[in-house]
C-alpha atoms as a PDB file:
ATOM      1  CA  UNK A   1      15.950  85.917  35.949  1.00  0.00           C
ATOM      2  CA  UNK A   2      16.622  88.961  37.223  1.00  0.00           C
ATOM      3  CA  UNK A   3      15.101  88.596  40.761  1.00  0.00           C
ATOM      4  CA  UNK A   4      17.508  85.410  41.040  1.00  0.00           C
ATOM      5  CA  UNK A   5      20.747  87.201  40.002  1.00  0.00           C
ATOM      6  CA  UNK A   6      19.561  89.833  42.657  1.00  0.00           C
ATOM      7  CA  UNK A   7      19.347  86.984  45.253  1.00  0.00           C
ATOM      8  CA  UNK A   8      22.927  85.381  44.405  1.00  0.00           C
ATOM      9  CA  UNK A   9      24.318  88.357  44.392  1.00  0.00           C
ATOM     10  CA  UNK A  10      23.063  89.156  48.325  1.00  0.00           C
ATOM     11  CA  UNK A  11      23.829  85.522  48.967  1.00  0.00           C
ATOM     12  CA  UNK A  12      27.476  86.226  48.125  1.00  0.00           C
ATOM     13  CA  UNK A  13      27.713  89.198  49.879  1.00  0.00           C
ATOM     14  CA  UNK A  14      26.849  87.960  52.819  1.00  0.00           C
ATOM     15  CA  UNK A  15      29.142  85.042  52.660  1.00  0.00           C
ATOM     16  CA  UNK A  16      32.216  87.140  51.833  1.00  0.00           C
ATOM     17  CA  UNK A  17      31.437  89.391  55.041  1.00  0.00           C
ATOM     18  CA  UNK A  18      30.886  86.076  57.000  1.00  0.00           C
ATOM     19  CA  UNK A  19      34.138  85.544  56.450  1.00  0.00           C
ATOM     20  CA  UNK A  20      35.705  88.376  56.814  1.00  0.00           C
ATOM     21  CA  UNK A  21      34.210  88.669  60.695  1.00  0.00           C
ATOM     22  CA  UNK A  22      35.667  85.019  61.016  1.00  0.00           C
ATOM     23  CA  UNK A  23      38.638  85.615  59.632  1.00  0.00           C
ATOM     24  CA  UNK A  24      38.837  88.966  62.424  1.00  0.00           C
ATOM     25  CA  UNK A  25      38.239  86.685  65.217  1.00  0.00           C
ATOM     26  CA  UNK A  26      40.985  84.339  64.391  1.00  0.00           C
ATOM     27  CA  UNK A  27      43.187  87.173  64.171  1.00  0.00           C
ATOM     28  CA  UNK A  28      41.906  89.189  67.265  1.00  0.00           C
ATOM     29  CA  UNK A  29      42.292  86.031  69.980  1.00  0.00           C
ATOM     30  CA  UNK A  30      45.322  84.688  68.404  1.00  0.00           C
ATOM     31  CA  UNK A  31      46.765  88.392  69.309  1.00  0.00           C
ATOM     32  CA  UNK A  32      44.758  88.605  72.562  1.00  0.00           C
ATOM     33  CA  UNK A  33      44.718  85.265  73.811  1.00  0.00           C
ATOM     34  CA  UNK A  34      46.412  82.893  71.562  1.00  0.00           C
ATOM     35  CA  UNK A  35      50.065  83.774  71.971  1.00  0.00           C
ATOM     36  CA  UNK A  36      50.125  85.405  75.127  1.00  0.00           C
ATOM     37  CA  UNK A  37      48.888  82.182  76.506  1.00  0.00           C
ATOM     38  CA  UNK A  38      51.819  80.336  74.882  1.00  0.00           C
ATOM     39  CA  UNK A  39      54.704  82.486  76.142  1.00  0.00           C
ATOM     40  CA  UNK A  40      54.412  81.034  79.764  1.00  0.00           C
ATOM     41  CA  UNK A  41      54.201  77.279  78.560  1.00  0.00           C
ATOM     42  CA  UNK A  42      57.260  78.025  76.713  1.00  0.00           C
ATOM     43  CA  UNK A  43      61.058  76.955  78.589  1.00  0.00           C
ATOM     44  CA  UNK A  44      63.411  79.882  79.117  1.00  0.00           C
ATOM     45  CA  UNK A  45      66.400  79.434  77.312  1.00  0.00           C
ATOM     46  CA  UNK A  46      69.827  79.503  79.463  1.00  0.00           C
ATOM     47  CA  UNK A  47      71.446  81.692  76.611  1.00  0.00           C
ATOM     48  CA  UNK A  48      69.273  84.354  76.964  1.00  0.00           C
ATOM     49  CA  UNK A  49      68.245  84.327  80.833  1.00  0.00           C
ATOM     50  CA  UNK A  50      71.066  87.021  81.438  1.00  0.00           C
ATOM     51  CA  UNK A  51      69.705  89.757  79.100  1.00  0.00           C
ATOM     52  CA  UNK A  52      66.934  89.613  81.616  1.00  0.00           C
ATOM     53  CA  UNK A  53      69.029  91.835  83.843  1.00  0.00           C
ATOM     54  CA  UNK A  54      70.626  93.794  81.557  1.00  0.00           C
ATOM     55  CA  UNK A  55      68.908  97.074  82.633  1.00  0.00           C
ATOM     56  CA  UNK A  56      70.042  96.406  86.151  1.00  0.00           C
ATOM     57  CA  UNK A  57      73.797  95.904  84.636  1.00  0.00           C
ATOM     58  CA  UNK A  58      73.783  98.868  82.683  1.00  0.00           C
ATOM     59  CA  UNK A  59      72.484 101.004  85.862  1.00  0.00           C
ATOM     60  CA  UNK A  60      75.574  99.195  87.955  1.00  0.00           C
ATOM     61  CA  UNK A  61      78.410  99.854  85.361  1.00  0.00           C
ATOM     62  CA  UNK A  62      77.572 103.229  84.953  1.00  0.00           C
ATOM     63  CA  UNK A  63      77.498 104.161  88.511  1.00  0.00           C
ATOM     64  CA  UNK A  64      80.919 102.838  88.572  1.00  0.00           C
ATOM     65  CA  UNK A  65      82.299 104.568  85.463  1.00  0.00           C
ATOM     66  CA  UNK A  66      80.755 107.731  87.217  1.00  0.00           C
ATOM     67  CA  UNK A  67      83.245 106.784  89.977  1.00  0.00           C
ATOM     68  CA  UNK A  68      86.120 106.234  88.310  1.00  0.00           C
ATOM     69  CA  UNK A  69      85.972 109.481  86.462  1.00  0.00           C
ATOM     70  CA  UNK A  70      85.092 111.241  89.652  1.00  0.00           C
ATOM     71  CA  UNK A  71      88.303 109.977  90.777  1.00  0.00           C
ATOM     72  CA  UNK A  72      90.681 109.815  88.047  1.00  0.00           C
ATOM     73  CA  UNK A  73      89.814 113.713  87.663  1.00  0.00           C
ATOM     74  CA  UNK A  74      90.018 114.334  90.829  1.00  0.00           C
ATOM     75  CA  UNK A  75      93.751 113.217  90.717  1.00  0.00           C
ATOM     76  CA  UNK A  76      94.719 114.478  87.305  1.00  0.00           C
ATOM     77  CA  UNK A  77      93.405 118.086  88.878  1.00  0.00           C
ATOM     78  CA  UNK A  78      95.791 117.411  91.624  1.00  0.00           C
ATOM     79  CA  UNK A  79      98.386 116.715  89.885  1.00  0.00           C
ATOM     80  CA  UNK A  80      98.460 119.381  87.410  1.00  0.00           C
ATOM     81  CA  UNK A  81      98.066 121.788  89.943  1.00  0.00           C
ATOM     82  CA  UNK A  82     101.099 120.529  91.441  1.00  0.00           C
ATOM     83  CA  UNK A  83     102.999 120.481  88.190  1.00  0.00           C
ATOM     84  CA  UNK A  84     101.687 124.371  87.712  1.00  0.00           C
ATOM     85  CA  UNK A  85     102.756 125.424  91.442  1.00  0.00           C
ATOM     86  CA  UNK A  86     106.493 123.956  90.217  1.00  0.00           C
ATOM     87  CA  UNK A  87     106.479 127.338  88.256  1.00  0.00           C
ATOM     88  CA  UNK A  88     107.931 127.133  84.354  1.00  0.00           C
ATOM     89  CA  UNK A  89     110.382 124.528  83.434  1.00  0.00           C
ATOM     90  CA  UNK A  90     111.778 122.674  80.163  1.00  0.00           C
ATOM     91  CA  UNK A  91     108.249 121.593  79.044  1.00  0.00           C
ATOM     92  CA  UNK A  92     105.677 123.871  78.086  1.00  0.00           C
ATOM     93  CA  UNK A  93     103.655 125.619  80.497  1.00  0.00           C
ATOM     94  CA  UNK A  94     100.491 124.085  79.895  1.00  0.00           C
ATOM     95  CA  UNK A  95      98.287 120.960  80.630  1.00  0.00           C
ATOM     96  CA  UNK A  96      99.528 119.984  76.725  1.00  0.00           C
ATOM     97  CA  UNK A  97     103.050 120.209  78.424  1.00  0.00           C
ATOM     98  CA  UNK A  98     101.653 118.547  81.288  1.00  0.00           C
ATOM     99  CA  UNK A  99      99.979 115.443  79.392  1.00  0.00           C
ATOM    100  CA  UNK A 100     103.317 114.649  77.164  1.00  0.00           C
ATOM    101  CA  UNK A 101     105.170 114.589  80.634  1.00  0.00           C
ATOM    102  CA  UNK A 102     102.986 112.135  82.298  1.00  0.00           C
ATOM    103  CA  UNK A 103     103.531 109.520  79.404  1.00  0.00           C
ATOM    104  CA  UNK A 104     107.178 110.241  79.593  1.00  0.00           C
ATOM    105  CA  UNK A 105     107.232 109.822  83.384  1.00  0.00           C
ATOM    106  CA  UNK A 106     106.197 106.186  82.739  1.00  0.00           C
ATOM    107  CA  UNK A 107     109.736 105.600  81.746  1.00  0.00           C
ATOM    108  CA  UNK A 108     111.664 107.472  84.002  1.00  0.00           C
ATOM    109  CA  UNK A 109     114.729 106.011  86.145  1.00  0.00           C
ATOM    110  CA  UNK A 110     113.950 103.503  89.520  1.00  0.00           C
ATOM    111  CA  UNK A 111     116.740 104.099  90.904  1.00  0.00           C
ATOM    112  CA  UNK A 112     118.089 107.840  90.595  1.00  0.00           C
ATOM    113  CA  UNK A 113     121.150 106.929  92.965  1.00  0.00           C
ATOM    114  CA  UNK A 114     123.105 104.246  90.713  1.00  0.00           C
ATOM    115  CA  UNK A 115     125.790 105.279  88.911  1.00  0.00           C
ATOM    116  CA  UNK A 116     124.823 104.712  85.001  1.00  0.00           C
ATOM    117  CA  UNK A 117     126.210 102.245  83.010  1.00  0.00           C
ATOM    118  CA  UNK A 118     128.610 103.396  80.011  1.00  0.00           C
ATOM    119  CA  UNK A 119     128.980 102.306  76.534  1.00  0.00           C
ATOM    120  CA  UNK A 120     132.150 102.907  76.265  1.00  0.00           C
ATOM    121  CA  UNK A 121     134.823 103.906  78.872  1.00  0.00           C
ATOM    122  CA  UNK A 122     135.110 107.385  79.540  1.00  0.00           C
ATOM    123  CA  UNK A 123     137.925 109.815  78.412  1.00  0.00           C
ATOM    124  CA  UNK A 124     140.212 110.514  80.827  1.00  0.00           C
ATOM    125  CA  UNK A 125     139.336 107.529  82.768  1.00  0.00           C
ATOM    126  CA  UNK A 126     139.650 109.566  86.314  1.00  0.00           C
ATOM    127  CA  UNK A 127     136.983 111.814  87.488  1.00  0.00           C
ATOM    128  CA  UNK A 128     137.628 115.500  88.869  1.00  0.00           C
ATOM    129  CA  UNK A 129     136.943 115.381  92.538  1.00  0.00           C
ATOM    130  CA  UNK A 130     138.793 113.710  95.157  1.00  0.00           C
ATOM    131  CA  UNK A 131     138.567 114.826  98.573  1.00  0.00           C
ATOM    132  CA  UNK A 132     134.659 116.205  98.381  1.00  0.00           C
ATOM    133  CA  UNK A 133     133.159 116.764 101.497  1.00  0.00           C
ATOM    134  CA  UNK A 134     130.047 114.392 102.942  1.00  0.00           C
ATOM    135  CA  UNK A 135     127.068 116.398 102.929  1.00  0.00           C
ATOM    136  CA  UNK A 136     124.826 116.850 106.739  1.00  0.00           C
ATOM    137  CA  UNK A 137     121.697 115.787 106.882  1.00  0.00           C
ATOM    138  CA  UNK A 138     118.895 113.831 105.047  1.00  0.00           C
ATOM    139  CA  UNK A 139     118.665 114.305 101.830  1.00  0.00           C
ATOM    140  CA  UNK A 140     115.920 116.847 100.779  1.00  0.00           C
ATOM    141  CA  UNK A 141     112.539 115.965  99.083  1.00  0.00           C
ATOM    142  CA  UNK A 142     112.268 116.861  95.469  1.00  0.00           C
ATOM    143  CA  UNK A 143     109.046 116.740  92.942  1.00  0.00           C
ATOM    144  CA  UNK A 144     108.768 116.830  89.289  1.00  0.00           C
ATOM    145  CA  UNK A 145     110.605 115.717  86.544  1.00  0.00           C
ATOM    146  CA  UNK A 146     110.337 119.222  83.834  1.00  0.00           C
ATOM    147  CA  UNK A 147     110.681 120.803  85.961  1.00  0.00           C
ATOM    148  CA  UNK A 148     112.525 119.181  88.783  1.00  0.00           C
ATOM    149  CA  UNK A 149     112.194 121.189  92.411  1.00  0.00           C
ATOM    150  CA  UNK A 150     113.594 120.526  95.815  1.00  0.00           C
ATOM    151  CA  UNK A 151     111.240 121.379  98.103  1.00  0.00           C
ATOM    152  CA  UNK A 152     112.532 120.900 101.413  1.00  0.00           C
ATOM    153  CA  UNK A 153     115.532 122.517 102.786  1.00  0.00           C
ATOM    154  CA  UNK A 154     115.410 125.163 100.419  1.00  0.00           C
ATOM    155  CA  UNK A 155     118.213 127.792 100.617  1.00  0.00           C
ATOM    156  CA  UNK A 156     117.322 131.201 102.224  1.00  0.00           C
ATOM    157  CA  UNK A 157     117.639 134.225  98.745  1.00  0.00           C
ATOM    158  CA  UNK A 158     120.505 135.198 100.003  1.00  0.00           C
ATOM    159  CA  UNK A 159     122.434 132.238  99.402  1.00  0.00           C
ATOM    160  CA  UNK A 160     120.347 131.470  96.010  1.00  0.00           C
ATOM    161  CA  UNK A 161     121.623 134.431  94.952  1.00  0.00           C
ATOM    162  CA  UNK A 162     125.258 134.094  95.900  1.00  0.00           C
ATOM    163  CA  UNK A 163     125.344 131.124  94.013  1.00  0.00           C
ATOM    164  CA  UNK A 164     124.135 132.989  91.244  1.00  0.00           C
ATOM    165  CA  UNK A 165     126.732 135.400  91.391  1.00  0.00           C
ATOM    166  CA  UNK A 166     129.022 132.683  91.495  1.00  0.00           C
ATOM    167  CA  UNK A 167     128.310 130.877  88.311  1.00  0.00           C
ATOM    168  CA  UNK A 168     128.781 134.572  86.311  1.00  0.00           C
ATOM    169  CA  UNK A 169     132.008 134.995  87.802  1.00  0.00           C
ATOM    170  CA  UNK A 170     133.179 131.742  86.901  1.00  0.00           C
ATOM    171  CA  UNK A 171     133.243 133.251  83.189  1.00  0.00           C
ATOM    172  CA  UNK A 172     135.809 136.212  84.030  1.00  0.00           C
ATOM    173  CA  UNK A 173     137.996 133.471  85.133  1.00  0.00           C
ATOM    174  CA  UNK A 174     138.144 131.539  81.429  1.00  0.00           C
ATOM    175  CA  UNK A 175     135.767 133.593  79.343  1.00  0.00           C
ATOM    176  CA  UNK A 176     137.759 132.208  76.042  1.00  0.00           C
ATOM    177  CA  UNK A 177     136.091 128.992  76.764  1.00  0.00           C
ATOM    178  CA  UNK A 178     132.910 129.815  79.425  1.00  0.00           C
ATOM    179  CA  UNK A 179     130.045 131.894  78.786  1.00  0.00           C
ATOM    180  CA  UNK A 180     126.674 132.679  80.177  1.00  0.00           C
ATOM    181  CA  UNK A 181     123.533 132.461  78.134  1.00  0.00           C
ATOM    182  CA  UNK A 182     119.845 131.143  78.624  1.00  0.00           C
ATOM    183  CA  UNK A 183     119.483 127.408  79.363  1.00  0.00           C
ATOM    184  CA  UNK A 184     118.929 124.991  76.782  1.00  0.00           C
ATOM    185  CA  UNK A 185     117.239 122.692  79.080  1.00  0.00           C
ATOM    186  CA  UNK A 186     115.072 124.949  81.556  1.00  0.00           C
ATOM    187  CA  UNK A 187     114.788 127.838  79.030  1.00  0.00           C
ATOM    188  CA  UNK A 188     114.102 130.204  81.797  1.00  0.00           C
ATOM    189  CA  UNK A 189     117.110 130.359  83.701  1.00  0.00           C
ATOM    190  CA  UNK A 190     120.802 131.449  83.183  1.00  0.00           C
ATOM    191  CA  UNK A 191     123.400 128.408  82.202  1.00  0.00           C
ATOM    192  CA  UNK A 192     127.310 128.621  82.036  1.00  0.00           C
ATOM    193  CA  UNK A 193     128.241 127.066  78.756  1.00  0.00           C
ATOM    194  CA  UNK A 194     131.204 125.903  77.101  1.00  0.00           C
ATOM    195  CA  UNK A 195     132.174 126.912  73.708  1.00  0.00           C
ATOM    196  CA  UNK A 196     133.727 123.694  73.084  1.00  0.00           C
ATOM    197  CA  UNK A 197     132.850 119.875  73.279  1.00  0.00           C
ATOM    198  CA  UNK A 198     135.114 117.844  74.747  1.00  0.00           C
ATOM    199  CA  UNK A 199     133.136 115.617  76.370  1.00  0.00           C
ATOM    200  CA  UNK A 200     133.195 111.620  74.757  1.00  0.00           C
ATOM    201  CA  UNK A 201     129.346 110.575  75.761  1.00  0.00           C
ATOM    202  CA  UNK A 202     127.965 110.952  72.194  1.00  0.00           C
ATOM    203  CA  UNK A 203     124.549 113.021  73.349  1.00  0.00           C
ATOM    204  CA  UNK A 204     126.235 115.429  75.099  1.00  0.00           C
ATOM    205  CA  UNK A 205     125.440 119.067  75.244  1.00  0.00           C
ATOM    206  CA  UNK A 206     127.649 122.434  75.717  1.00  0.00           C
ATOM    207  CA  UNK A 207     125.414 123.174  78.844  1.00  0.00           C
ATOM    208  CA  UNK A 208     127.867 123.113  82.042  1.00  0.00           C
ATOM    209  CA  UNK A 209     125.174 124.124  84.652  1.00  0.00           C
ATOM    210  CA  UNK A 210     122.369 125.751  85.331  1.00  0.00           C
ATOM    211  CA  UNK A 211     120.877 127.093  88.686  1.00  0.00           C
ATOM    212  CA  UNK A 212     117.104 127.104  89.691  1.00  0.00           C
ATOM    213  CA  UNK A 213     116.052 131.105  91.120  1.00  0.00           C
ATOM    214  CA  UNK A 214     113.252 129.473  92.988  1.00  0.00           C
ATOM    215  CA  UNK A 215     114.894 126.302  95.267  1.00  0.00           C
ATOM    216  CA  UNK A 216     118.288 127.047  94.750  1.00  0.00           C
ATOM    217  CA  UNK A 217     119.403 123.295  92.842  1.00  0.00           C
ATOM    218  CA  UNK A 218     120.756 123.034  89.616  1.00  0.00           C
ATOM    219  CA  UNK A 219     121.354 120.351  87.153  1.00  0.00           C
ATOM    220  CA  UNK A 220     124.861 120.005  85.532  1.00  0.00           C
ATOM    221  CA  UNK A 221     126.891 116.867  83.751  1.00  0.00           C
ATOM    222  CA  UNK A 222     129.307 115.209  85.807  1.00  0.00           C
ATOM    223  CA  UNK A 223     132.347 112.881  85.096  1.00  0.00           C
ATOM    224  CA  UNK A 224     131.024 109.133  85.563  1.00  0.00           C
ATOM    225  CA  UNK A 225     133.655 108.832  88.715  1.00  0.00           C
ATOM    226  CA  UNK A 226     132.481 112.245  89.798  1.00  0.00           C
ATOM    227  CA  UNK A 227     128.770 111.432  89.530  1.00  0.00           C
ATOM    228  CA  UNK A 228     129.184 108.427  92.357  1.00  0.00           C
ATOM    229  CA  UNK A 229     131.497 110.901  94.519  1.00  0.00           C
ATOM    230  CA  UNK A 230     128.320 113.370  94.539  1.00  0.00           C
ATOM    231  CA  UNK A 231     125.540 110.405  94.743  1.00  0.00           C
ATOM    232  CA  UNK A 232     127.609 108.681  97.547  1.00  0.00           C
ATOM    233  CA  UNK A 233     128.898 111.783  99.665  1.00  0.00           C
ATOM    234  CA  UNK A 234     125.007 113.157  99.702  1.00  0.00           C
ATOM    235  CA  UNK A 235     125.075 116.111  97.164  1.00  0.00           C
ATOM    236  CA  UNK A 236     122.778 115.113  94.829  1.00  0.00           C
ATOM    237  CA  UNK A 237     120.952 111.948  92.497  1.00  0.00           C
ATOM    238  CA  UNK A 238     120.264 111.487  88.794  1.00  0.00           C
ATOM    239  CA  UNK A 239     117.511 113.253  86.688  1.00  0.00           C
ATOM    240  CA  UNK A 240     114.967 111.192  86.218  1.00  0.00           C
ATOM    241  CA  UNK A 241     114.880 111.147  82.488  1.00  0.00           C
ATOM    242  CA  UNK A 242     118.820 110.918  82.426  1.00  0.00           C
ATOM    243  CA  UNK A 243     119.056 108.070  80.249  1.00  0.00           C
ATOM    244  CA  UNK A 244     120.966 109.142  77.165  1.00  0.00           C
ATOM    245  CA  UNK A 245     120.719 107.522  73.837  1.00  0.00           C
ATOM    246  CA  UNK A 246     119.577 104.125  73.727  1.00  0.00           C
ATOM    247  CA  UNK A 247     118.671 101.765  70.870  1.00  0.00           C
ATOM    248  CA  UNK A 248     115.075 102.409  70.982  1.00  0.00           C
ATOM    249  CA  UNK A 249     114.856 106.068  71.725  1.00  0.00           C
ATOM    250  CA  UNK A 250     116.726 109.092  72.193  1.00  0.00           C
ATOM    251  CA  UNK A 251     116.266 110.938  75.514  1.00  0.00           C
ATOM    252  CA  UNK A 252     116.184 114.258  76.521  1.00  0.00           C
ATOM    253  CA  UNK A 253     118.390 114.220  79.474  1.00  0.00           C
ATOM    254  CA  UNK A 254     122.266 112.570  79.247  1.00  0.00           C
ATOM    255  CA  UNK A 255     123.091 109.777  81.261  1.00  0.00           C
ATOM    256  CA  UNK A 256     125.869 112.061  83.044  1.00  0.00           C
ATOM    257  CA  UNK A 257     122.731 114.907  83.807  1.00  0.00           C
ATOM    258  CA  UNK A 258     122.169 115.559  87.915  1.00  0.00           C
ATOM    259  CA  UNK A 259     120.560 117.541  90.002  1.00  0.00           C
ATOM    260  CA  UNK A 260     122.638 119.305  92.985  1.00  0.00           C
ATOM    261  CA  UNK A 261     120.768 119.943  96.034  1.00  0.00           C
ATOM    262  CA  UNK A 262     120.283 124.052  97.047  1.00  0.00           C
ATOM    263  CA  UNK A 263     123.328 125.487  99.742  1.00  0.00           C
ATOM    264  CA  UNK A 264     122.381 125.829 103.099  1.00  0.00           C
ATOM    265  CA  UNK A 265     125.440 127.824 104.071  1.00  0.00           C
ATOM    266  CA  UNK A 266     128.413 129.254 103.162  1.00  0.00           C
ATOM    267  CA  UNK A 267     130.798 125.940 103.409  1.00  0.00           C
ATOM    268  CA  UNK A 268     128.294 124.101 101.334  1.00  0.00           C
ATOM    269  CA  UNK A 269     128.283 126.477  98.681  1.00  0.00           C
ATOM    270  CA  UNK A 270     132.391 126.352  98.297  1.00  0.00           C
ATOM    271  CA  UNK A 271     131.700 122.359  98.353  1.00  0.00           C
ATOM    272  CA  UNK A 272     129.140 123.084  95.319  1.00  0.00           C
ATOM    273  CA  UNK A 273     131.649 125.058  93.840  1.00  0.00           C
ATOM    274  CA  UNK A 274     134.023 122.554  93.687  1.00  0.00           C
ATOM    275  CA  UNK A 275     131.039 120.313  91.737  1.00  0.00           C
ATOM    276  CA  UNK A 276     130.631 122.930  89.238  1.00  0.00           C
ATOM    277  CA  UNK A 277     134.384 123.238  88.393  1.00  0.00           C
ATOM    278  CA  UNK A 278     133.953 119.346  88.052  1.00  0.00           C
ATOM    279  CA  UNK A 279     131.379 119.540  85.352  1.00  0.00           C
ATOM    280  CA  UNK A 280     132.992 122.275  83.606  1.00  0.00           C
ATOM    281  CA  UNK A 281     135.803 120.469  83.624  1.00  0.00           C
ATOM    282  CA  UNK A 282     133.980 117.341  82.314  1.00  0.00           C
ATOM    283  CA  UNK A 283     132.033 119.601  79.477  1.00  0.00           C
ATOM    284  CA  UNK A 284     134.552 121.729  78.226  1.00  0.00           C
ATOM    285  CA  UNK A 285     137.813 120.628  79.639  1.00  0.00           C
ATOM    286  CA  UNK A 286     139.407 123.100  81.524  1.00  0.00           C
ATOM    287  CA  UNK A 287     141.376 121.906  84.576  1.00  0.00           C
ATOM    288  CA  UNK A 288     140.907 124.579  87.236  1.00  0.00           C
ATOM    289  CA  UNK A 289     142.580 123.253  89.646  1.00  0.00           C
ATOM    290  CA  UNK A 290     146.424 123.576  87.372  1.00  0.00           C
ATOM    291  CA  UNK A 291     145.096 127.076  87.303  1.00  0.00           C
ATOM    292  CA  UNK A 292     145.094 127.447  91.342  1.00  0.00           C
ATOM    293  CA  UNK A 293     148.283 125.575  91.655  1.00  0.00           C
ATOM    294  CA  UNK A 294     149.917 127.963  89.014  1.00  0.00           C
ATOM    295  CA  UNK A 295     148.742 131.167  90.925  1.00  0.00           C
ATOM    296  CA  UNK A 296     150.001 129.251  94.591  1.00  0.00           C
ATOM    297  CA  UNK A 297     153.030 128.827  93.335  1.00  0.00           C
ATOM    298  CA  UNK A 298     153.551 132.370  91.662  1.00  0.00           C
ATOM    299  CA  UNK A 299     151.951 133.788  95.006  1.00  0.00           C
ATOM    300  CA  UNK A 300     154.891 131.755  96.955  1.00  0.00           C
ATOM    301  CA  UNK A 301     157.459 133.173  94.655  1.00  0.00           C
END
C-alpha cells in the first residue's frame, strides 16, 4: 500500500508540472507570436490614424511657438526701450508702468485732429483766439502717449528755456489767481495752475499748462472753439488718451487736453503765448486780453 501511494503521488506530480510547461507555452507564443501576428491583419482605424504623427506635430508647433516668442520679445524689447529713451513721464518709470500703458494704448484716439464732441455746450459759447497765426511747415513727428514727445523739429535750449521763463512770469501778471507748482499730469515738470475752476467740462482739472524741458511741447486745455483754431492753423493735435468721462470709464486725460508743438523761433513763441493765455483763460477765467486793452488805453492817456 505504501509503494502505490508512493507511485500516485509521482504520477501527480508529474502531471501538475506537465501542465504547468503547457500552460508556459501557451502563454510564451501568444506573447511572442500570437498577437504580434494579429496586429498587422488588423484595419487601422480613421479616428486614430492622426495620432500616428503626433510626435512630428508636436516637433512643428514648438518650433513655431519658439518663433513667435523670439519675435514678440524681440518687439516688446524694442518698444520698451523706446518708451525708456522718452525719459520720465505721467506713468511710472518702469516696465510695470510700461505694461499698464500698452493695454491702455489699445484704446487711444484714431483721429487726434477732430475736434471732440461735447455733452453739453460749452460756457461762454465763443472760444479765446481769433486771429492766430498758421503755423510753417509739416507738422512734427511725435511718440508716446505717458509720456508724449515730439521728436522732430525740436526747439534749440535756448528757446525751451525762454518759454520756460515765460510761463513763471505769467504768474506776476495775476498771481491772485495763477500759480506755479509741479504737474499733476507729468509729475516731473513745472505747471501754471489756477486756483479756481471755472471751467464747465465736468473732469476738468486746475492744471493750465505744462511745458516739456526735453522737446520743448506742452500739453494744456483749450476752449472747444480754440482747440479747432490750434488743430486747423497747425499748432498742435489731441492727446491720445483725451477722452474725458464716458459711460464706461473714466479717463485720465480731458477731452479739451492737447499737446502744443515746441517754438522754433521767436514769432512762434509769442503765437504760443497767445495759446497759453487761451487755456488760462479757459481754466481759470481770466480775460487777458481786457487787461492789455486797459493798459493801451491808460498808456494813450
Amino acid at each position: 500500500m505504501v509503494i502505490m501511494a508512493n507511485s500516485t503521488s509521482i504520477t501527480l506530480s508529474s502531471l501538475l508540472n506537465r501542465m504547468i510547461h503547457q500552460y508556459q507555452n501557451v502563454v510564451s507564443t501568444s506573447i511572442n507570436g500570437g498577437i504580434k501576428s494579429l496586429l498587422p491583419t488588423m484595419p487601422p482605424s480613421p479616428l486614430f490614424v492622426p495620432f500616428a504623427r503626433l510626435g512630428s506635430l508636436q516637433i512643428v508647433l514648438w518650433l513655431f511657438s519658439l518663433v513667435l516668442f523670439g519675435m514678440g520679445y524681440k518687439y516688446i524689447e524694442r518698444d520698451y526701450k523706446l518708451f525708456l529713451s522718452l525719459g520720465p513721464g505721467g506713468t511710472p518709470y518702469s516696465f510695470r508702468g510700461y505694461t499698464k500703458l500698452s493695454l491702455i494704448s489699445l484704446f487711444k484716439l484714431r483721429d487726434p485732429y477732430r475736434v471732440p464732441v461735447f455733452p453739453a455746450k460749452p460756457r461762454p459759447a465763443n472760444g479765446f483766439l481769433d486771429d492766430l497765426k498758421a503755423r510753417q511747415g509739416p507738422r512734427p513727428q511725435l511718440l508716446g502717449i505717458a509720456p508724449q514727445r515730439q521728436i522732430t523739429q525740436k526747439p534749440s535750449p535756448e528757446m525751451i528755456q525762454a518759454l520756460q521763463d515765460m510761463i513763471r512770469e505769467m504768474v506776476n501778471e495775476c498771481p491772485s489767481s495763477w500759480y506755479i507748482a509741479r504737474s499733476t499730469f507729468e509729475k516731473h515738470n513745472e505747471a501754471l495752475f489756477s486756483r479756481f475752476r471755472t471751467s464747465n467740462e465736468p473732469d476738468h482739472h486746475v492744471e493750465i499748462v505744462h511745458s516739456h524741458k526735453t522737446d520743448g511741447s506742452m500739453h494744456l486745455h483749450l476752449h472747444p472753439e480754440d482747440m479747432k483754431i490750434v488743430l486747423d492753423k497747425g499748432w498742435g493735435e489731441r492727446h491720445p488718451l483725451a477722452r474725458g468721462t464716458t459711460w464706461w470709464w473714466h479717463w485720465p486725460c480731458p477731452r479739451c487736453f492737447m499737446i502744443i508743438y515746441g517754438p522754433r523761433d521767436e514769432a512762434e513763441l509769442q503765437q504760443i503765448k497767445r495759446i497759453i493765455r487761451a487755456a488760462a483763460w479757459w481754466v481759470s477765467g481770466v480775460d487777458t486780453r481786457r487787461e492789455n486793452e486797459l493798459q493801451n488805453a491808460l498808456a494813450s492817456d
